[in-house]
PDB file of N, CA and C in Angstrom:
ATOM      1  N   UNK A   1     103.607 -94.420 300.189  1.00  0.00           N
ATOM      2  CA  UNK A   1     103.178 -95.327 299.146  1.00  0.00           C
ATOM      3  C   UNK A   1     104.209 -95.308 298.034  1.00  0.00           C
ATOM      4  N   UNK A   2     104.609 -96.435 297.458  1.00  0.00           N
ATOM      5  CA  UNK A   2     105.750 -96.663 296.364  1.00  0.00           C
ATOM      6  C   UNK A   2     104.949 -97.175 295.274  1.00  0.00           C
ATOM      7  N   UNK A   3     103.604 -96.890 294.773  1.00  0.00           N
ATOM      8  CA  UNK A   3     103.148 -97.223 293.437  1.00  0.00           C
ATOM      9  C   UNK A   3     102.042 -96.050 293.662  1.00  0.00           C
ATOM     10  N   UNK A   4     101.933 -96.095 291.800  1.00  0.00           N
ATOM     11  CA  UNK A   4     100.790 -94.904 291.629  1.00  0.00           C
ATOM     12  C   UNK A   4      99.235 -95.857 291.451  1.00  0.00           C
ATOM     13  N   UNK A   5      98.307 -94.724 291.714  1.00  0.00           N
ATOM     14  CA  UNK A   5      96.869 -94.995 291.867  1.00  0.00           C
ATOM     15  C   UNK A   5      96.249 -94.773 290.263  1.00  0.00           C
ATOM     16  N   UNK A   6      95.993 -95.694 289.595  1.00  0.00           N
ATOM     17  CA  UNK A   6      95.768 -95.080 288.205  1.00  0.00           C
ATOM     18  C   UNK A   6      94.308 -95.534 287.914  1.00  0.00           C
ATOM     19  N   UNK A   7      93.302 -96.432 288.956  1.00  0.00           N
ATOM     20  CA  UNK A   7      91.856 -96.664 288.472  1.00  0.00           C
ATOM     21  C   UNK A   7      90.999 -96.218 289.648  1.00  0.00           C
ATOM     22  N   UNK A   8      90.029 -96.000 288.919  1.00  0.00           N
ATOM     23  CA  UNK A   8      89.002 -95.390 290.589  1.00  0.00           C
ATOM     24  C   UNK A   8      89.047 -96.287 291.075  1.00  0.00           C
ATOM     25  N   UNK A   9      88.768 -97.757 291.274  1.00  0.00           N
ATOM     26  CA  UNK A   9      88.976 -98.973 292.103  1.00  0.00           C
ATOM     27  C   UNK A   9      89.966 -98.842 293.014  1.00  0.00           C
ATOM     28  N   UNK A  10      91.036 -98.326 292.528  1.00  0.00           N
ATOM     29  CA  UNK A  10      92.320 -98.022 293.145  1.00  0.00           C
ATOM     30  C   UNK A  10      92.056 -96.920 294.380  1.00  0.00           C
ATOM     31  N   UNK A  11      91.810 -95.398 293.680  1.00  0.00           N
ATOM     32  CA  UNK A  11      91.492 -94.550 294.678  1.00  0.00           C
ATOM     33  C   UNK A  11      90.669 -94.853 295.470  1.00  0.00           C
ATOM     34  N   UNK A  12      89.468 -95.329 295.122  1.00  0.00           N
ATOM     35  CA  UNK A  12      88.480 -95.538 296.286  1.00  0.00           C
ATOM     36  C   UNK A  12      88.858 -96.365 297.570  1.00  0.00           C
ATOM     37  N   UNK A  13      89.572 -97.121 297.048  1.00  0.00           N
ATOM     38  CA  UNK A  13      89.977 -98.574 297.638  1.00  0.00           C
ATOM     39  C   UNK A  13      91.010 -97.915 299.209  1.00  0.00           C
ATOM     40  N   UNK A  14      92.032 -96.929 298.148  1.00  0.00           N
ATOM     41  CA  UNK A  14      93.193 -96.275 299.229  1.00  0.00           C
ATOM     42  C   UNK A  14      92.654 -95.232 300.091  1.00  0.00           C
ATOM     43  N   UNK A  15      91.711 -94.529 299.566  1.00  0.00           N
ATOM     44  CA  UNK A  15      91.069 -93.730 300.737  1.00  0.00           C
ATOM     45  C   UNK A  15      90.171 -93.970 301.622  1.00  0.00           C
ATOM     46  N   UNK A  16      89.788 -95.346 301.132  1.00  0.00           N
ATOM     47  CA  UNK A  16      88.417 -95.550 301.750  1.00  0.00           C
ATOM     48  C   UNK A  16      88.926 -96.510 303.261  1.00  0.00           C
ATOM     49  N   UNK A  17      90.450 -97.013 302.957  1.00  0.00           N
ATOM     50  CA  UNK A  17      90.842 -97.848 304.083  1.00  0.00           C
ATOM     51  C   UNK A  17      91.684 -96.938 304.972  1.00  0.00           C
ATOM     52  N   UNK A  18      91.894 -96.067 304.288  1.00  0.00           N
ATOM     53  CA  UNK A  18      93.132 -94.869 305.353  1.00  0.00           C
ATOM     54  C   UNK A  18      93.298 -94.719 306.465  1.00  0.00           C
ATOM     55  N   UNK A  19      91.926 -94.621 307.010  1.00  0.00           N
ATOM     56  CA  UNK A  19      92.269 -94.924 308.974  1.00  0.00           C
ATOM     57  C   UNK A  19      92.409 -96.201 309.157  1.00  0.00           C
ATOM     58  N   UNK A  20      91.760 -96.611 308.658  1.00  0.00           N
ATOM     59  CA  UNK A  20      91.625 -98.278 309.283  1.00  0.00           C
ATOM     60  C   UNK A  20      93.323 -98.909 308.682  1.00  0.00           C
ATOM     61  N   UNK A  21      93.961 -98.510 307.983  1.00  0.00           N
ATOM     62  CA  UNK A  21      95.660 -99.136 308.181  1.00  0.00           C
ATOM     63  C   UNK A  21      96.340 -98.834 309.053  1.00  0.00           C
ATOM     64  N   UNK A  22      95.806 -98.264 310.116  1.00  0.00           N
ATOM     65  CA  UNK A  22      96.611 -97.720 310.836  1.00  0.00           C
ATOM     66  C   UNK A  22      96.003 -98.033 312.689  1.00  0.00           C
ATOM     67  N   UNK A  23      96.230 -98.584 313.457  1.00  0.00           N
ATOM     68  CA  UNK A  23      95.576 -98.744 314.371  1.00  0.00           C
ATOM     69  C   UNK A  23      95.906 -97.613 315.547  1.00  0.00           C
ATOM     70  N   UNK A  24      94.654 -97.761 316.432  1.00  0.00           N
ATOM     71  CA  UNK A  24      94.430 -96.163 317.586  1.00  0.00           C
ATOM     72  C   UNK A  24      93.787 -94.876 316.775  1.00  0.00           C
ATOM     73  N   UNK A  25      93.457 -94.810 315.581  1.00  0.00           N
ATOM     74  CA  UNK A  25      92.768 -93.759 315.251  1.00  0.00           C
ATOM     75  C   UNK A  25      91.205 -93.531 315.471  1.00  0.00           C
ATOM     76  N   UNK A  26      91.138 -92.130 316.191  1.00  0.00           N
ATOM     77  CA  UNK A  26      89.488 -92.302 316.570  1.00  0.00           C
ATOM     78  C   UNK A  26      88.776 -91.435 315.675  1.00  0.00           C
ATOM     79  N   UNK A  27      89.773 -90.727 315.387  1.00  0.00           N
ATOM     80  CA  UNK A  27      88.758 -89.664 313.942  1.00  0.00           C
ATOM     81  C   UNK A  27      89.332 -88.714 313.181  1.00  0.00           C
ATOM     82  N   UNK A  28      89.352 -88.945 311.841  1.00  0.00           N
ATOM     83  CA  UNK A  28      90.071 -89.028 310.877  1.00  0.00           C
ATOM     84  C   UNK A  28      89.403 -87.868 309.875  1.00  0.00           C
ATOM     85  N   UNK A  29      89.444 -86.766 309.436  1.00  0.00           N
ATOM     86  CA  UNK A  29      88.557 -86.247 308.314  1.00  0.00           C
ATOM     87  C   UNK A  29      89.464 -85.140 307.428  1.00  0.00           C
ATOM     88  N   UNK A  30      89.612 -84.539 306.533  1.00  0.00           N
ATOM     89  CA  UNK A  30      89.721 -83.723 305.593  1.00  0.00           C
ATOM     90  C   UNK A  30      88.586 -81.984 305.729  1.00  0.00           C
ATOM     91  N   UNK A  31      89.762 -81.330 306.387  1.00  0.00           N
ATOM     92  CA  UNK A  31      89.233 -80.148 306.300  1.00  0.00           C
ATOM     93  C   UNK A  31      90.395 -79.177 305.174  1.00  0.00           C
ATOM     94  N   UNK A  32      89.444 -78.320 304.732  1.00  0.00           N
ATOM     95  CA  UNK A  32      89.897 -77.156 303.577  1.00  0.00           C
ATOM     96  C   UNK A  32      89.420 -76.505 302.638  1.00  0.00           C
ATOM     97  N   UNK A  33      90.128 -75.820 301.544  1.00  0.00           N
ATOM     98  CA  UNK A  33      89.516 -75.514 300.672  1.00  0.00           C
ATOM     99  C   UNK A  33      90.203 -75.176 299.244  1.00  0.00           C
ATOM    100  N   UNK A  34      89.488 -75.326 298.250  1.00  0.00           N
ATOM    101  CA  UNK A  34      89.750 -75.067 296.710  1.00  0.00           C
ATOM    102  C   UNK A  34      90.569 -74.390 295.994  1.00  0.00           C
ATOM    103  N   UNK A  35      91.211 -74.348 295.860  1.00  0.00           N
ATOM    104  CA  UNK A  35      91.699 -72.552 294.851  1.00  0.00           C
ATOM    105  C   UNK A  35      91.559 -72.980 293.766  1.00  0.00           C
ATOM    106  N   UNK A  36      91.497 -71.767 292.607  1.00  0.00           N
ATOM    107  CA  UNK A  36      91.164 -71.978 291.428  1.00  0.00           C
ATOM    108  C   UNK A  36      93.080 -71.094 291.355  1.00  0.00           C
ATOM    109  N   UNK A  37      92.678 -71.624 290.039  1.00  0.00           N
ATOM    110  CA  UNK A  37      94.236 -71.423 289.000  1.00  0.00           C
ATOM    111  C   UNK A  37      93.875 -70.677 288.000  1.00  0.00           C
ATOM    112  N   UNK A  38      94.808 -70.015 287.571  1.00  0.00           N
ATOM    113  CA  UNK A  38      94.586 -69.459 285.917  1.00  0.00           C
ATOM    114  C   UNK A  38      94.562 -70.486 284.870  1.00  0.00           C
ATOM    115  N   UNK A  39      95.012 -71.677 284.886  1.00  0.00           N
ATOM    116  CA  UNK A  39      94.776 -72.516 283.907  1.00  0.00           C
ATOM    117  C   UNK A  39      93.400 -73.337 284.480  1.00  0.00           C
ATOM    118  N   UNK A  40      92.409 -73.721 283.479  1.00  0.00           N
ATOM    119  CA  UNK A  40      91.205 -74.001 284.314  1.00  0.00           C
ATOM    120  C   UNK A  40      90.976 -75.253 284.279  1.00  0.00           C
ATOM    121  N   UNK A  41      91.655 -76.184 284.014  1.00  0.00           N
ATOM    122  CA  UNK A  41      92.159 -77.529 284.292  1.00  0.00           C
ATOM    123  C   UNK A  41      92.516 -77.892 285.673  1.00  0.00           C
ATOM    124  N   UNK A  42      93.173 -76.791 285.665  1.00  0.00           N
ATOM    125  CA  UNK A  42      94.302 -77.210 287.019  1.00  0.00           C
ATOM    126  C   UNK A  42      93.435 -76.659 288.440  1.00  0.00           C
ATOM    127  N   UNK A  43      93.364 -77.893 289.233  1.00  0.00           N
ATOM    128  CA  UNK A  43      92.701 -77.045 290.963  1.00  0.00           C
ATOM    129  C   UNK A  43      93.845 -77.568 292.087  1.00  0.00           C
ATOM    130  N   UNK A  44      93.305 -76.653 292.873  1.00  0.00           N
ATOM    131  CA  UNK A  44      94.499 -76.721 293.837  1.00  0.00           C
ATOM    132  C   UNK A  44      93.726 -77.477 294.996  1.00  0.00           C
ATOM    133  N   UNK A  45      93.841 -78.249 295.595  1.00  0.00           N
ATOM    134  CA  UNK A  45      93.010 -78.491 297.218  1.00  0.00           C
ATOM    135  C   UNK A  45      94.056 -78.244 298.333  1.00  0.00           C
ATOM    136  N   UNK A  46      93.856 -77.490 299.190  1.00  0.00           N
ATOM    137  CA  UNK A  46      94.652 -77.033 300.154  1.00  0.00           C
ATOM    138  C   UNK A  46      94.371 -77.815 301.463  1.00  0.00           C
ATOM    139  N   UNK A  47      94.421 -78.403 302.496  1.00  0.00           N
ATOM    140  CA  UNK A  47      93.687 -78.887 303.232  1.00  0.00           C
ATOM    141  C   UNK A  47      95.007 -79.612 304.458  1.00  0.00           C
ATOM    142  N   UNK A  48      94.258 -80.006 305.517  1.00  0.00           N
ATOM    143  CA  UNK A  48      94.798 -80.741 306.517  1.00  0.00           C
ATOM    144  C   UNK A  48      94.068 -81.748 306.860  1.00  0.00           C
ATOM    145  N   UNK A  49      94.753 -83.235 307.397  1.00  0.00           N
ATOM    146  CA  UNK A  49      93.764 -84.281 307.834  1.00  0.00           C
ATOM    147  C   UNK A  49      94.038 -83.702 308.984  1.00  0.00           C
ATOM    148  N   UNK A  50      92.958 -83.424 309.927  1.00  0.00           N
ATOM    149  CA  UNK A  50      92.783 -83.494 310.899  1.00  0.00           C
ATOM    150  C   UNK A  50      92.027 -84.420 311.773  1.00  0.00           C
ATOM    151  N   UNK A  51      92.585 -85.156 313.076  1.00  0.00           N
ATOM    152  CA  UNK A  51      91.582 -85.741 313.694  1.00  0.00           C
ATOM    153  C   UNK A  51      91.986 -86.420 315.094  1.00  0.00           C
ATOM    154  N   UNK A  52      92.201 -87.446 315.657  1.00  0.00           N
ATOM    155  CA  UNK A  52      93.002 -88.050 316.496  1.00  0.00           C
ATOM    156  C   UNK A  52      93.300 -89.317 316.580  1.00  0.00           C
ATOM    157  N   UNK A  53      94.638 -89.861 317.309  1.00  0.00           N
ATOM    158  CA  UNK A  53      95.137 -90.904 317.278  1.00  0.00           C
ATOM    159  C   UNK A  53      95.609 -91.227 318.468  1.00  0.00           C
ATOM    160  N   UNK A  54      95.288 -92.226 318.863  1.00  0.00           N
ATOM    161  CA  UNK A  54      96.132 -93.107 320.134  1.00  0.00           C
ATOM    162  C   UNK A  54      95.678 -91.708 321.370  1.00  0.00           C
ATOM    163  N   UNK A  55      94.873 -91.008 321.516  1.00  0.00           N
ATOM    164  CA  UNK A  55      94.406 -89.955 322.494  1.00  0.00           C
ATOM    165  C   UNK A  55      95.111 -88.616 322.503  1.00  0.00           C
ATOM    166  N   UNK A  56      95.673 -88.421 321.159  1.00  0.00           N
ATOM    167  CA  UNK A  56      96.680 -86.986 320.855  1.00  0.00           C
ATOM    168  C   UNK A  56      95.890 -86.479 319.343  1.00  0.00           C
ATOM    169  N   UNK A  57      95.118 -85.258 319.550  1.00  0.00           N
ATOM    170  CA  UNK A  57      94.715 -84.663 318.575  1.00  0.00           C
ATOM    171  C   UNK A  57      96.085 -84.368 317.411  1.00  0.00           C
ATOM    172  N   UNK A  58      95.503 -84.368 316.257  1.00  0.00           N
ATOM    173  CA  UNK A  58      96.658 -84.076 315.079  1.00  0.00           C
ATOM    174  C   UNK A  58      95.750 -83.424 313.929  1.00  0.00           C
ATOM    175  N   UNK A  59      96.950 -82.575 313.187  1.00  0.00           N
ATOM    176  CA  UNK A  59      96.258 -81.848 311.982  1.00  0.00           C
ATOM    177  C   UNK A  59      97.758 -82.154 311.071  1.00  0.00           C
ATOM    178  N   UNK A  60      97.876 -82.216 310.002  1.00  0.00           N
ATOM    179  CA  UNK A  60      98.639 -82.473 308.739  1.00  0.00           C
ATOM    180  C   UNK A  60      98.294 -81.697 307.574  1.00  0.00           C
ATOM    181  N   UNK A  61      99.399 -80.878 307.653  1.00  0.00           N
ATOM    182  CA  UNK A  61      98.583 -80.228 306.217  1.00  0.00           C
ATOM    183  C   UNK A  61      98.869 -80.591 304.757  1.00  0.00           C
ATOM    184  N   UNK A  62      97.989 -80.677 304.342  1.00  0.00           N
ATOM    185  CA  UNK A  62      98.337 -81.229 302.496  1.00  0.00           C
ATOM    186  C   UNK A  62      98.291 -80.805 301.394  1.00  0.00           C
ATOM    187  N   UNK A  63      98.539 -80.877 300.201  1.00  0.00           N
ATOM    188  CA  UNK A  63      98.200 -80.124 299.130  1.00  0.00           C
ATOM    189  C   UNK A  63      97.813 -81.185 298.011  1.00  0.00           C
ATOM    190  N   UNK A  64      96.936 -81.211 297.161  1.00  0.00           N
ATOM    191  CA  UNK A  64      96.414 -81.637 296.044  1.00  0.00           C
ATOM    192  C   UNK A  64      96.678 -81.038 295.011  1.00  0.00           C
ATOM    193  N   UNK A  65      97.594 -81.263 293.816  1.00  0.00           N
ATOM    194  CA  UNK A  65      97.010 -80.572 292.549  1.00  0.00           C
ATOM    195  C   UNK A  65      97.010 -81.199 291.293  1.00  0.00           C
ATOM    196  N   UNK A  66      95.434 -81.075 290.973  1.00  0.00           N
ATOM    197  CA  UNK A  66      94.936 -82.275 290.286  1.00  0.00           C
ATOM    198  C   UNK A  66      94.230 -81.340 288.682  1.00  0.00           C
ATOM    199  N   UNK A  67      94.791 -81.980 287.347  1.00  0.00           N
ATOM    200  CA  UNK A  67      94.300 -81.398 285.921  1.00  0.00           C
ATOM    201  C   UNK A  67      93.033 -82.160 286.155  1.00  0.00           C
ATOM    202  N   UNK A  68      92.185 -81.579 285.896  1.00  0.00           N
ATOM    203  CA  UNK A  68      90.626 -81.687 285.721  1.00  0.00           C
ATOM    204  C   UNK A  68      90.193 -81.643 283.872  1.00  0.00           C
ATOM    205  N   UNK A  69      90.233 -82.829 283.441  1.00  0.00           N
ATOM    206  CA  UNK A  69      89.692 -82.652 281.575  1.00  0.00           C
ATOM    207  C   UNK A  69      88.244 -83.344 281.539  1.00  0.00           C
ATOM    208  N   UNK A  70      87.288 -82.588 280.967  1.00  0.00           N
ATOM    209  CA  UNK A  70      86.368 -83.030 280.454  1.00  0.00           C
ATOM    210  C   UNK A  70      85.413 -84.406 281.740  1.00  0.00           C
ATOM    211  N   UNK A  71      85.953 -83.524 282.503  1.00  0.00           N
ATOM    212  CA  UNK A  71      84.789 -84.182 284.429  1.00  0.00           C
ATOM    213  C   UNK A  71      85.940 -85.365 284.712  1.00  0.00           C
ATOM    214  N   UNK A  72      87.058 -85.579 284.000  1.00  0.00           N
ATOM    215  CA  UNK A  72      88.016 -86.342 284.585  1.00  0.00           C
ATOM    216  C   UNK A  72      89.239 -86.210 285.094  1.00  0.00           C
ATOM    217  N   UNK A  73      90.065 -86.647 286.399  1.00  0.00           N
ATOM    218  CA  UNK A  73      91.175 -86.450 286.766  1.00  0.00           C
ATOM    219  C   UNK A  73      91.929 -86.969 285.853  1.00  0.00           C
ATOM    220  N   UNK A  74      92.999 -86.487 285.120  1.00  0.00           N
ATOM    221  CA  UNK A  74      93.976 -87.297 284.243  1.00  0.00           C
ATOM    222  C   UNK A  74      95.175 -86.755 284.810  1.00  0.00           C
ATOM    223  N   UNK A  75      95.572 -86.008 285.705  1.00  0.00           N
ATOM    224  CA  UNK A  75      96.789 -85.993 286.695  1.00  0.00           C
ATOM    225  C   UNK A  75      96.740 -85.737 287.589  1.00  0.00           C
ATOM    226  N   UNK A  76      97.341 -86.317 288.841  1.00  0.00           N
ATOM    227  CA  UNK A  76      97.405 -85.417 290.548  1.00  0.00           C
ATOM    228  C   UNK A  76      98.610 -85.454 291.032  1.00  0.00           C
ATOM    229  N   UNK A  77      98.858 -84.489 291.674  1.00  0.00           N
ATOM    230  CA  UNK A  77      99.727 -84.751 292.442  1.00  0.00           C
ATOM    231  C   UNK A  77      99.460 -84.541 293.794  1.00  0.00           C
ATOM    232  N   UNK A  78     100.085 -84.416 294.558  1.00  0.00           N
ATOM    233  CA  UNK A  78      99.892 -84.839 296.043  1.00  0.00           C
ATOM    234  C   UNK A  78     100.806 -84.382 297.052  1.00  0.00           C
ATOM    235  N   UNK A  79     100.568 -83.633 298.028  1.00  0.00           N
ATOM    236  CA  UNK A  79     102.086 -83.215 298.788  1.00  0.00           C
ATOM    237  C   UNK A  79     101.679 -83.067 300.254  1.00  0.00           C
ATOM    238  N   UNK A  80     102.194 -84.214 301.028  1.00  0.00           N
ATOM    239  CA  UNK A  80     101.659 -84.445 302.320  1.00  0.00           C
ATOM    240  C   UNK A  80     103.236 -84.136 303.363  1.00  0.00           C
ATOM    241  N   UNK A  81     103.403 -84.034 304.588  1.00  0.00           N
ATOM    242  CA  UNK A  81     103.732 -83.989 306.109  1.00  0.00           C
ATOM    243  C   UNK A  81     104.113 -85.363 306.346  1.00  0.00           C
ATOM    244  N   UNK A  82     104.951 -86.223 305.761  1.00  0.00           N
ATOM    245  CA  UNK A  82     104.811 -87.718 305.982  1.00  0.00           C
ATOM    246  C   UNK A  82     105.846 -87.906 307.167  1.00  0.00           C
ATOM    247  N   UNK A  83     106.293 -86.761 307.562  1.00  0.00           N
ATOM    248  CA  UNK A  83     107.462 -86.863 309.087  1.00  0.00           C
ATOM    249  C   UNK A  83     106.121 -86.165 310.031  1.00  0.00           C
ATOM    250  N   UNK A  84     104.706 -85.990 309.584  1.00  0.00           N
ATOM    251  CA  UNK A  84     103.389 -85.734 310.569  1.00  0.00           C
ATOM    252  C   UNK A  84     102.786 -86.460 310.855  1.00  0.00           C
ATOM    253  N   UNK A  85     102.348 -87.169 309.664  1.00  0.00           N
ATOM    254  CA  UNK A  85     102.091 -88.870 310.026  1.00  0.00           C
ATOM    255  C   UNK A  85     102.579 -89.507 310.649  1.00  0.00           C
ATOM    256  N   UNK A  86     103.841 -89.607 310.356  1.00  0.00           N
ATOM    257  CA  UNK A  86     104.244 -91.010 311.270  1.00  0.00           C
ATOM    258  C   UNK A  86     104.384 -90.529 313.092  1.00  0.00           C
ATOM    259  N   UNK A  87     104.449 -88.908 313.005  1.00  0.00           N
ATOM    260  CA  UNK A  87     104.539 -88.614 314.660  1.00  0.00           C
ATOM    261  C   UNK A  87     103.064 -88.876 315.001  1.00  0.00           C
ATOM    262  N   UNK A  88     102.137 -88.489 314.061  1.00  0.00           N
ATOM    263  CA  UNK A  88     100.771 -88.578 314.790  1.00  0.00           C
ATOM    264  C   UNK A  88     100.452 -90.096 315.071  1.00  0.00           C
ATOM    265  N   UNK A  89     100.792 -91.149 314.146  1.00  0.00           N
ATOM    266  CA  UNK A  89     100.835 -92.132 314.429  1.00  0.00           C
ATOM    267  C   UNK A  89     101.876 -93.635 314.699  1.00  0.00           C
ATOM    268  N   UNK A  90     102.154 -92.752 315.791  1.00  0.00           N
ATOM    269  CA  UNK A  90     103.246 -93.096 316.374  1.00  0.00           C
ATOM    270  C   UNK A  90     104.441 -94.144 315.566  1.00  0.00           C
ATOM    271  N   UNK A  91     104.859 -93.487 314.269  1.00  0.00           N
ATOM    272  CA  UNK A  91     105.769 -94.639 313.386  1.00  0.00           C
ATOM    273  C   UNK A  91     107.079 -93.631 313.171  1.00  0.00           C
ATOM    274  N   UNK A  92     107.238 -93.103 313.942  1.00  0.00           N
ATOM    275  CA  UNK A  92     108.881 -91.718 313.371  1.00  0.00           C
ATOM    276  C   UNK A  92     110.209 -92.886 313.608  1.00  0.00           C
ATOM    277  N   UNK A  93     109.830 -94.211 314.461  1.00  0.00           N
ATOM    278  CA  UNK A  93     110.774 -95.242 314.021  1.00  0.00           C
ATOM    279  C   UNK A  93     110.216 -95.776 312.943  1.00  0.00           C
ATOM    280  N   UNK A  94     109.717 -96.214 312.244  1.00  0.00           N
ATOM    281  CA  UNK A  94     109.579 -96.959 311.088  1.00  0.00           C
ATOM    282  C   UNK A  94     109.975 -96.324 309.946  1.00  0.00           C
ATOM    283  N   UNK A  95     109.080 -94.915 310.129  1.00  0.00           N
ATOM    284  CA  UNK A  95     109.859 -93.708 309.118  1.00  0.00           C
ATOM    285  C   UNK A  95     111.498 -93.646 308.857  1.00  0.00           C
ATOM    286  N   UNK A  96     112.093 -93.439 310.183  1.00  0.00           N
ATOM    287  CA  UNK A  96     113.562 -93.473 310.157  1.00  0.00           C
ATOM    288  C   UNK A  96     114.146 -94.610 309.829  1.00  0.00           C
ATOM    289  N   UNK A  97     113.945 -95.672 309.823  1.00  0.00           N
ATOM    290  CA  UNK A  97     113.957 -97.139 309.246  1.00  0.00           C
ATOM    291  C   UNK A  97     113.881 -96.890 307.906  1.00  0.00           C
ATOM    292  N   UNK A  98     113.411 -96.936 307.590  1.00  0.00           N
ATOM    293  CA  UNK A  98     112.425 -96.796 305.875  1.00  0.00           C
ATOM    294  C   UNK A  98     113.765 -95.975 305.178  1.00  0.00           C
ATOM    295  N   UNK A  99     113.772 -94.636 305.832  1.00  0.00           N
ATOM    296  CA  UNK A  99     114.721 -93.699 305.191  1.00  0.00           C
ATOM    297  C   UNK A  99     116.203 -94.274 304.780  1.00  0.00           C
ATOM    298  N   UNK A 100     116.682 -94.692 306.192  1.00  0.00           N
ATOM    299  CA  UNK A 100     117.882 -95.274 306.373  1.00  0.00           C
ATOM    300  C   UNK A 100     118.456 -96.350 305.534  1.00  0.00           C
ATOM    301  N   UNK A 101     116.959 -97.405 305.043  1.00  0.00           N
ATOM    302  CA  UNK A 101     117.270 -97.877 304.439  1.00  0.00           C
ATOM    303  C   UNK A 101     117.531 -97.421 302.952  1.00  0.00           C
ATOM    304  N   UNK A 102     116.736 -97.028 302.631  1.00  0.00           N
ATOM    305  CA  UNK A 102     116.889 -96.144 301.278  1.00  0.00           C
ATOM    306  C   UNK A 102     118.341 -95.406 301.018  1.00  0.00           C
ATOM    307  N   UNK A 103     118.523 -94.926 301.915  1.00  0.00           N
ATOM    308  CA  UNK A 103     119.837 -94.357 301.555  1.00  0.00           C
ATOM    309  C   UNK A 103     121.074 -95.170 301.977  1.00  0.00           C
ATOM    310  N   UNK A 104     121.072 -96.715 301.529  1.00  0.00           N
ATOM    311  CA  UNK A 104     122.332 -97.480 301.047  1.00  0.00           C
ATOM    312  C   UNK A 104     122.184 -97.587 299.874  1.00  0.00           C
TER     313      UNK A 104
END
């Protein structure tokens, strides 16, 4: 993705279509868990999508770390396997495309 998510309309919108952009996926979910931080703003989500695609099980592991103020997200960041993705769903040409182009 080349733009940021800045309204819940937004997030809901991008997670809520995530398998479905992608065709051959039969099941898609978020397994993991929490860590807490010494700053108590800050949480960590540790996790992998795991699920399957095109008849080849896949797991991706990810990281979340998102400031938590007053019951609201006001920063995340995000750190995904995006050379996992595209093998799980079958795009490591489009990926390499993408790259290639970028670097003229």
């Amino acid at each position: 993705m080349t733009h940021r998510l800045r309204t819940r309309f937004q997030l809901r919108s991008h997670f809520a279509e995530g398998p479905a952009r992608t065709t051959g996926v039969e099941r898609f979910e978020a397994r993991g868990q929490v860590h807490e931080t010494a700053d108590p703003e800050v949480v960590v989500y540790e996790f992998s999508y795991v699920g399957s695609a095109n008849g080849r099980p896949f797991s991706i592991p990810c990281i979340f770390v998102a400031r938590v103020r007053d019951g609201l997200i006001v920063e995340s960041r995000d750190y995904t396997d995006h050379v996992g993705f595209a093998r799980a769903f079958g795009r490591l040409d489009d990926l390499a495309t993408a790259l290639a182009a970028d670097s003229r």
